[in-house]
N, C-alpha and C. Protein backbone atom coordinates (compact mmCIF):
# COMPACT_ATOMS: atom_id res chain seq x y z
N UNK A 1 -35.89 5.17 25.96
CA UNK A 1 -35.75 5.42 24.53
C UNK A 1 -35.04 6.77 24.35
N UNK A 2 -33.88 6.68 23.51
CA UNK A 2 -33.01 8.24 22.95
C UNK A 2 -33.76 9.19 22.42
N UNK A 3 -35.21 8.50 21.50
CA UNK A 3 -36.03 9.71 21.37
C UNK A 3 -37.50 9.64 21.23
N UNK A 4 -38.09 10.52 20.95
CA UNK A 4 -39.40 10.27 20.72
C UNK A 4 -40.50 11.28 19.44
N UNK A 5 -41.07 10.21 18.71
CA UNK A 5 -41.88 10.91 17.30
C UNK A 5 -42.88 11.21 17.71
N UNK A 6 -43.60 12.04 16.81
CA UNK A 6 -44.69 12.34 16.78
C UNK A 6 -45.36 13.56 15.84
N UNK A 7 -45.96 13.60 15.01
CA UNK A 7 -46.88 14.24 14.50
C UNK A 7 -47.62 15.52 14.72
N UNK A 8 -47.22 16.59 15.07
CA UNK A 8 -47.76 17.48 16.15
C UNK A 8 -49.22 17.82 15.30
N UNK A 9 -49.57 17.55 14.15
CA UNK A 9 -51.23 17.45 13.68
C UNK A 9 -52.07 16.27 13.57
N UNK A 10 -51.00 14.68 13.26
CA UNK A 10 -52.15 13.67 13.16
C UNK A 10 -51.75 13.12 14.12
N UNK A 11 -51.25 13.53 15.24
CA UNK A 11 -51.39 12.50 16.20
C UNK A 11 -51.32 13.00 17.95
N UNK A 12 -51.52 14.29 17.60
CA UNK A 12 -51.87 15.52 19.01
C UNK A 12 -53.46 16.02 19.20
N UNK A 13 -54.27 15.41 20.17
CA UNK A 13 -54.98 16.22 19.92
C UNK A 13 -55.36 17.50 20.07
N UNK A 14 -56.52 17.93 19.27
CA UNK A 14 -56.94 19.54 18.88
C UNK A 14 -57.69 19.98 20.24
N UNK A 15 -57.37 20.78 21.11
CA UNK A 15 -57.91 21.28 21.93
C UNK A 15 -58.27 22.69 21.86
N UNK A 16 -58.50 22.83 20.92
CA UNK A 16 -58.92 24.66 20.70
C UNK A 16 -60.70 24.98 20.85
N UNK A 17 -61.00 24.20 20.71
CA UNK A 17 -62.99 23.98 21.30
C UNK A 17 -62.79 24.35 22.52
N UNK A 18 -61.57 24.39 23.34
CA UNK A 18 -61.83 24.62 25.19
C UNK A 18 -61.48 25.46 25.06
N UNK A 19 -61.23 26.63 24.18
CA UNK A 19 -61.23 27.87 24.73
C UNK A 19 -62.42 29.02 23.93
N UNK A 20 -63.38 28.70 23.77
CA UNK A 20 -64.92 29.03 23.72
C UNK A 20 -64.43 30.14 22.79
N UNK A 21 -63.97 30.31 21.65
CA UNK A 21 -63.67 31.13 20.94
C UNK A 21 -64.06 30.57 19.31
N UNK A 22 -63.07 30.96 18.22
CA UNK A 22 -63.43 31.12 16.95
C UNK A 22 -63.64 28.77 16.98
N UNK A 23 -64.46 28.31 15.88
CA UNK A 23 -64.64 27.16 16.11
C UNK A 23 -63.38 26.67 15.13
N UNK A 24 -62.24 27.38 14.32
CA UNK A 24 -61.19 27.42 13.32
C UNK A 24 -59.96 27.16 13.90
N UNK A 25 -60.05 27.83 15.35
CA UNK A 25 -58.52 27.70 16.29
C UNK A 25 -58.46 26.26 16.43
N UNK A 26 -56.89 26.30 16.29
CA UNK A 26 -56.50 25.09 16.45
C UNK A 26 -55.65 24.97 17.37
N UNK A 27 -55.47 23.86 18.46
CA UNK A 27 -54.37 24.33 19.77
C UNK A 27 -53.91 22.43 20.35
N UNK A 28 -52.93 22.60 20.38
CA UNK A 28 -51.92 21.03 20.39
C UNK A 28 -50.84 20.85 21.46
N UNK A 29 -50.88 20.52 22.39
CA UNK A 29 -49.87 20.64 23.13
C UNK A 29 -49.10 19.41 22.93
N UNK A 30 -47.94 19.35 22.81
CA UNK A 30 -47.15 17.94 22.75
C UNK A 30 -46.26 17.72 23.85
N UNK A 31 -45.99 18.28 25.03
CA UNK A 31 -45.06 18.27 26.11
C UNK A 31 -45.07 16.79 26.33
N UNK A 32 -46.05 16.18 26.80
CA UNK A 32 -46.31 15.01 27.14
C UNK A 32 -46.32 13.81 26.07
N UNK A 33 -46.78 13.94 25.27
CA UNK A 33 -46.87 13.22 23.89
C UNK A 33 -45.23 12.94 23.33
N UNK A 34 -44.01 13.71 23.32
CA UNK A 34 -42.71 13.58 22.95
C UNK A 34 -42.12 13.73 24.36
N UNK A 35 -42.98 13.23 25.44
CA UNK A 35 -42.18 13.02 27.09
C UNK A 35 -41.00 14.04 27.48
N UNK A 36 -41.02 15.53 27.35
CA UNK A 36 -40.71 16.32 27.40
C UNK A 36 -40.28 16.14 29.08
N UNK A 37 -39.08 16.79 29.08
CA UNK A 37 -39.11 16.46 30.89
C UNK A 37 -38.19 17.77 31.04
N UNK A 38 -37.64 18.53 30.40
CA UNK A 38 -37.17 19.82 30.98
C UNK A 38 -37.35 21.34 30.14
N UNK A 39 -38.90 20.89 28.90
CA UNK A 39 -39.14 22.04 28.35
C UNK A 39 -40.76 21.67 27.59
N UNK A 40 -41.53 22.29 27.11
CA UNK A 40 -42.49 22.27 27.20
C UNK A 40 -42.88 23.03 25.36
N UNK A 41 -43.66 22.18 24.50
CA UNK A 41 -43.72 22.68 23.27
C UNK A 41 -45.45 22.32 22.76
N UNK A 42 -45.33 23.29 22.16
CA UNK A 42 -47.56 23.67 21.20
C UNK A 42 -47.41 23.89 20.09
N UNK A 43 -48.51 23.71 19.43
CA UNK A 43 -48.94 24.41 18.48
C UNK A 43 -50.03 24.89 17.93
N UNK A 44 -50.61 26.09 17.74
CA UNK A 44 -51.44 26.70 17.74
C UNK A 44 -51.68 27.60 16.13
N UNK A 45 -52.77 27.37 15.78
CA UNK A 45 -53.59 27.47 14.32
C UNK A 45 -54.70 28.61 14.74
N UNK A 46 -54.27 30.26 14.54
CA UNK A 46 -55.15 30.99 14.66
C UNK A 46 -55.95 31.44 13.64
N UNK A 47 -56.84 31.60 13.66
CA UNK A 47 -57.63 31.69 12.36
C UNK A 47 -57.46 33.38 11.89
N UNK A 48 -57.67 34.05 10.24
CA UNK A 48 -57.47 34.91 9.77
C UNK A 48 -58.29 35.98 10.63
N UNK A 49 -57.43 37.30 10.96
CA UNK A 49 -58.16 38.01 11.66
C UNK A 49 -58.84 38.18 13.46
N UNK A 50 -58.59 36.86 13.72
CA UNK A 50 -58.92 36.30 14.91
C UNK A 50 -58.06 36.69 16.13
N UNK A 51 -57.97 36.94 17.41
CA UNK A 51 -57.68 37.23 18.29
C UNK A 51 -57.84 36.14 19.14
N UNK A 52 -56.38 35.43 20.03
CA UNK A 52 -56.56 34.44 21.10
C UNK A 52 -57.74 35.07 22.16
N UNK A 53 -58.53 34.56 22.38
CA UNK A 53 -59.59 35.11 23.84
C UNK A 53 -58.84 35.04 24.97
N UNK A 54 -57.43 34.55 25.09
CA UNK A 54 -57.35 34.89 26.39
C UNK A 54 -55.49 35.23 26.30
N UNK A 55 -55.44 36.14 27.25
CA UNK A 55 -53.63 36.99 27.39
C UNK A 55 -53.20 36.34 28.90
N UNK A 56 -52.22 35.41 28.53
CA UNK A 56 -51.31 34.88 29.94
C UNK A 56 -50.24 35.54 29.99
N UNK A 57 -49.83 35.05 31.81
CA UNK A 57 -48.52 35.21 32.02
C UNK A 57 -48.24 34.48 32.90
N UNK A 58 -46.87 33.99 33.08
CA UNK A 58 -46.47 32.41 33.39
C UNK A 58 -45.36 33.11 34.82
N UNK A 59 -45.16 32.50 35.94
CA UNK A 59 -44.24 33.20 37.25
C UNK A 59 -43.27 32.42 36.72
N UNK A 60 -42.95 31.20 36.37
CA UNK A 60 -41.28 30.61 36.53
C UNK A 60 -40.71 30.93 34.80
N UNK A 61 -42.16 30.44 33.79
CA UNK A 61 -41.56 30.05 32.30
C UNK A 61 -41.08 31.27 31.26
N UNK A 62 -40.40 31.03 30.82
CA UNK A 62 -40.13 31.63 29.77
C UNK A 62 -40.70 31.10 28.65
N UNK A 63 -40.96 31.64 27.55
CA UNK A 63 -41.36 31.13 26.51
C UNK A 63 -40.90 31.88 25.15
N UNK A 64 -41.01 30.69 24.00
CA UNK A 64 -40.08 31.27 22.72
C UNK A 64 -41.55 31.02 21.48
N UNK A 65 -42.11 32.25 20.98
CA UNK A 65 -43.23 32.04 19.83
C UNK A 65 -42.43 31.97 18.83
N UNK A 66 -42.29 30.83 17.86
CA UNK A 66 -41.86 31.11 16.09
C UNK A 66 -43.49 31.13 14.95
N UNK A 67 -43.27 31.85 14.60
CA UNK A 67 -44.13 32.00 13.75
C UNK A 67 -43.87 31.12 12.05
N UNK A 68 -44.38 30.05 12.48
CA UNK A 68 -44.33 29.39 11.08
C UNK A 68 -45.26 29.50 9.70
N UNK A 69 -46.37 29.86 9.67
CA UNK A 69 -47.05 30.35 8.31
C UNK A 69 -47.70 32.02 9.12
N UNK A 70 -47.73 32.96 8.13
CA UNK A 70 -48.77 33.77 8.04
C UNK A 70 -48.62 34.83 8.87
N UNK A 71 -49.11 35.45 9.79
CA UNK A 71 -48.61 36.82 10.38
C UNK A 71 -49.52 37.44 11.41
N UNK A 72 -49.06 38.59 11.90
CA UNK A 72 -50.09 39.13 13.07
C UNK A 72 -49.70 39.92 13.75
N UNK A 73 -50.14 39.81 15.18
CA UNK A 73 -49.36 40.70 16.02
C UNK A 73 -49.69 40.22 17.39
N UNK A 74 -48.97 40.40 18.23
CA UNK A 74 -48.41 40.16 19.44
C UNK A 74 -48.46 41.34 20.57
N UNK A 75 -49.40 41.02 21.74
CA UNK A 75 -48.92 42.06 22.52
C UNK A 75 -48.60 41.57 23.63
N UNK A 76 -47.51 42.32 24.35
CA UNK A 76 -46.11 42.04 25.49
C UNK A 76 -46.73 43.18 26.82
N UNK A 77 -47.47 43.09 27.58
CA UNK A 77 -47.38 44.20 28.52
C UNK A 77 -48.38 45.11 27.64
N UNK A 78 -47.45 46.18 27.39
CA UNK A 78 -48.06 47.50 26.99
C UNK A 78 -47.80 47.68 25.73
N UNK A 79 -47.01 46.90 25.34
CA UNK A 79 -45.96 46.67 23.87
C UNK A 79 -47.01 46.09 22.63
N UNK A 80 -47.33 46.53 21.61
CA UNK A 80 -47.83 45.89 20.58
C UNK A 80 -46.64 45.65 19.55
N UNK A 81 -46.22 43.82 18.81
CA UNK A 81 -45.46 44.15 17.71
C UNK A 81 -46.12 43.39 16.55
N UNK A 82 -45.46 43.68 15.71
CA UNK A 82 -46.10 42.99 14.06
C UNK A 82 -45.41 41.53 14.36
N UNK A 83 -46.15 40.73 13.69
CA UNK A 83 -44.85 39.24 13.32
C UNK A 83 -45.68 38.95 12.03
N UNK A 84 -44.08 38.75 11.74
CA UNK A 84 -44.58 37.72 9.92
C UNK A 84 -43.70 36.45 9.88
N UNK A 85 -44.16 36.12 9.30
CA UNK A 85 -43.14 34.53 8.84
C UNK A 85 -41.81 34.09 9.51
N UNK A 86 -41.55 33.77 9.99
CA UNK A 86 -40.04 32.87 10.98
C UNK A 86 -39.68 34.14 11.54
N UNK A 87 -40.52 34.65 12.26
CA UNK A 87 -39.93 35.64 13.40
C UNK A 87 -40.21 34.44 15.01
N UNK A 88 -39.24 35.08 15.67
CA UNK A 88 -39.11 34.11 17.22
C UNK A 88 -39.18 35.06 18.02
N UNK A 89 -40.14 35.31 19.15
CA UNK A 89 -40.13 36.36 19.94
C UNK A 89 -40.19 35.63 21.65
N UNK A 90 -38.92 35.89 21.96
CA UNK A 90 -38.71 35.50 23.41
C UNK A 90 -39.75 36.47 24.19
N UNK A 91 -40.28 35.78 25.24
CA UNK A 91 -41.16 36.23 26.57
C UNK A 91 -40.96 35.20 27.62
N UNK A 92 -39.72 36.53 28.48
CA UNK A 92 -39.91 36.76 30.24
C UNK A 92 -41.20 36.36 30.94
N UNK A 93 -40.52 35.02 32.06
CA UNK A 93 -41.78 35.27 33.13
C UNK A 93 -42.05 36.35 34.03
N UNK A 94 -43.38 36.71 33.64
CA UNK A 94 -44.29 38.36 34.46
C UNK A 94 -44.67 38.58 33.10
N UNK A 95 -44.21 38.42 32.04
CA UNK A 95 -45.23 39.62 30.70
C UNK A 95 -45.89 39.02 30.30
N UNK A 96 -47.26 39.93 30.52
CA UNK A 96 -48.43 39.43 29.59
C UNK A 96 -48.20 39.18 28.52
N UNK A 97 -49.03 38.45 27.99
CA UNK A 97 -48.57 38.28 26.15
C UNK A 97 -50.18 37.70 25.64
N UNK A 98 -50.41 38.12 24.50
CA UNK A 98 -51.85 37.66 23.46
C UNK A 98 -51.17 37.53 22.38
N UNK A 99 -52.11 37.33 21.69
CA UNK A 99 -51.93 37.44 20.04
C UNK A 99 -53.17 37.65 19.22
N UNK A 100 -52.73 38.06 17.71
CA UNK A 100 -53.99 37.87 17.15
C UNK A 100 -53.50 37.78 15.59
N UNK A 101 -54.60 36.87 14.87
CA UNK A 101 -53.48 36.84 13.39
C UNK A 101 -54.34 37.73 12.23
N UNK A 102 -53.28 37.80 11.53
CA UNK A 102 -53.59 38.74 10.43
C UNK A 102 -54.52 38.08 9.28
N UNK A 103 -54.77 38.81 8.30
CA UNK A 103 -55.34 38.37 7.55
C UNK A 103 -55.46 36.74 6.53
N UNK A 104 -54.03 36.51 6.76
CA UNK A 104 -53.62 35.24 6.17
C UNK A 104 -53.72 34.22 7.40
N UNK A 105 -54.17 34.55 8.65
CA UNK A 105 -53.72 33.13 9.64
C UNK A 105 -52.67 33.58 10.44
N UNK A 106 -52.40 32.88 11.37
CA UNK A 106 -50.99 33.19 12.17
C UNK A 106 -50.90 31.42 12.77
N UNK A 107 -49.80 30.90 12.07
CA UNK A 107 -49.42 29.35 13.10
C UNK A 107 -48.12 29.48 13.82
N UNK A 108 -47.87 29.04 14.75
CA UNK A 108 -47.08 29.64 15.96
C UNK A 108 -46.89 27.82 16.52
N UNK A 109 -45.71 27.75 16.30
CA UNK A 109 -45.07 27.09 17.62
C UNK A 109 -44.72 27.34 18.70
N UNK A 110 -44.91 26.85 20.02
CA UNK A 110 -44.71 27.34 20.98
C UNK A 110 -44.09 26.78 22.20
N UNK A 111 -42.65 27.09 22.35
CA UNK A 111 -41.89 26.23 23.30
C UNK A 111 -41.42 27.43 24.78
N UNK A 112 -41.36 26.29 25.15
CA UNK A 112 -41.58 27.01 26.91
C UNK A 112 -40.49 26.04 27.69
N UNK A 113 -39.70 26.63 28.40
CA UNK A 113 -38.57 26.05 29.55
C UNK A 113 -39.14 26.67 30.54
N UNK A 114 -38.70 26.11 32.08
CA UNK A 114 -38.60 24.70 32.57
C UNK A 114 -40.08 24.67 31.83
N UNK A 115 -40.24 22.99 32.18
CA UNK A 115 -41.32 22.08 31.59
C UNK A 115 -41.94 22.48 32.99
N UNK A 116 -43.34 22.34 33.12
CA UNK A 116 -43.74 22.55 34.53
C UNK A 116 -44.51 21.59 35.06
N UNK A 117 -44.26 20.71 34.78
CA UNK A 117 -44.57 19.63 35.31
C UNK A 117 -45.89 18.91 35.60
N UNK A 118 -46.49 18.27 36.46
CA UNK A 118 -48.16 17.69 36.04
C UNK A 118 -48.91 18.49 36.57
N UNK A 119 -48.14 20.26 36.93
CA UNK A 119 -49.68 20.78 37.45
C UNK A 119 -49.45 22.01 36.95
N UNK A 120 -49.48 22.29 35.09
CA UNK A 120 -48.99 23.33 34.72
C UNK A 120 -49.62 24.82 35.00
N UNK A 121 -51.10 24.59 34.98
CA UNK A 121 -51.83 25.39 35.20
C UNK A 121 -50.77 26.43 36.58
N UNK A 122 -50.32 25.60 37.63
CA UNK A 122 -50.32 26.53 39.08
C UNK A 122 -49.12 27.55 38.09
N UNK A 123 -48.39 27.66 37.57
CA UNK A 123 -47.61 28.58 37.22
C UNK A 123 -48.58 29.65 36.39
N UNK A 124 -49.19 29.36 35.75
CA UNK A 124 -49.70 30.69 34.79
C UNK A 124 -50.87 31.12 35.24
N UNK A 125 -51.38 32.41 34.83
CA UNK A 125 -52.69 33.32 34.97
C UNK A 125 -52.99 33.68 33.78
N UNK A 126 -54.21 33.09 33.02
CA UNK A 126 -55.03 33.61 32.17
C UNK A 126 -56.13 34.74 32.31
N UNK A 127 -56.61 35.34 31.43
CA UNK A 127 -57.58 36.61 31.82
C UNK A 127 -58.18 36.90 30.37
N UNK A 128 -59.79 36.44 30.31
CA UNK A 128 -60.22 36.20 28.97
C UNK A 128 -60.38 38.35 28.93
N UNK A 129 -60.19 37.92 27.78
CA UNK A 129 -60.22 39.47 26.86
C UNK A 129 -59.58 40.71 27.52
N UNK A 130 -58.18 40.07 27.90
CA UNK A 130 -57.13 41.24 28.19
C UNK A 130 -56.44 42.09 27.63
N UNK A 131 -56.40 41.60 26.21
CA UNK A 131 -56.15 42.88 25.32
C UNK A 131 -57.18 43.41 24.82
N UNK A 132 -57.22 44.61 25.42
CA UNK A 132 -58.76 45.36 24.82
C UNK A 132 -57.64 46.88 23.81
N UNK A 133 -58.53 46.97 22.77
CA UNK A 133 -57.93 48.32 22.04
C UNK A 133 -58.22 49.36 22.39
């Protein structure tokens, strides 16, 4: 098939309960769901004020955050920045990266090249509560 639909809210499921945090996060991966075979795309519903519990960093992927409703901030390494509304912030594989949203929410699409294939986990390192202030 030339392409493939899908719904990235009624028809992805919500996996944000597996990461033992706010019960409001919302987290969607669709790589597989639109048979993605050389890039890798999410979406993620942080709740107002809220902080992801956990800061990755990926050895092969790159990854591109757009920020589609609401705002926050982002930290890169050592780097803290603001994001508001249709900002896109490229991240190099090696940099840590978190997030946390602002008062209004932060929803974030999230696309990632190469796709990594059926064992995504071996590329990345998570580390619950790595951004500490």
């Amino acid at each position: 098939m030339a392409f493939t639909r899908k719904n990235l809210k009624g028809d992805l499921e919500d996996l944000g309960s597996n990461f033992d945090g706010s019960p409001d996060l919302e987290f969607r991966l669709a790589t597989k769901a639109l048979e993605l075979s050389e890039s890798g795309l999410g979406y993620q519903r942080i709740p107002p004020g809220y902080r992801f519990p956990y800061g990755h960093v990926h050895e092969r992927q790159e990854e591109v955050y757009v920020v589609v409703a609401g705002g926050g901030r982002m930290k890169l390494d050592d780097e803290t920045v603001e994001l508001t509304q249709w900002d896109a912030v490229r991240v190099a594989p090696g940099t840590w990266r978190g997030y946390e949203a602002g008062p209004e929410g932060l929803e974030l699409l999230v696309i990632g090249a190469p796709n990594l294939g059926e064992n995504p986990r071996d590329d990345v390192e998570g580390r619950r509560d790595w951004w500490d202030d």
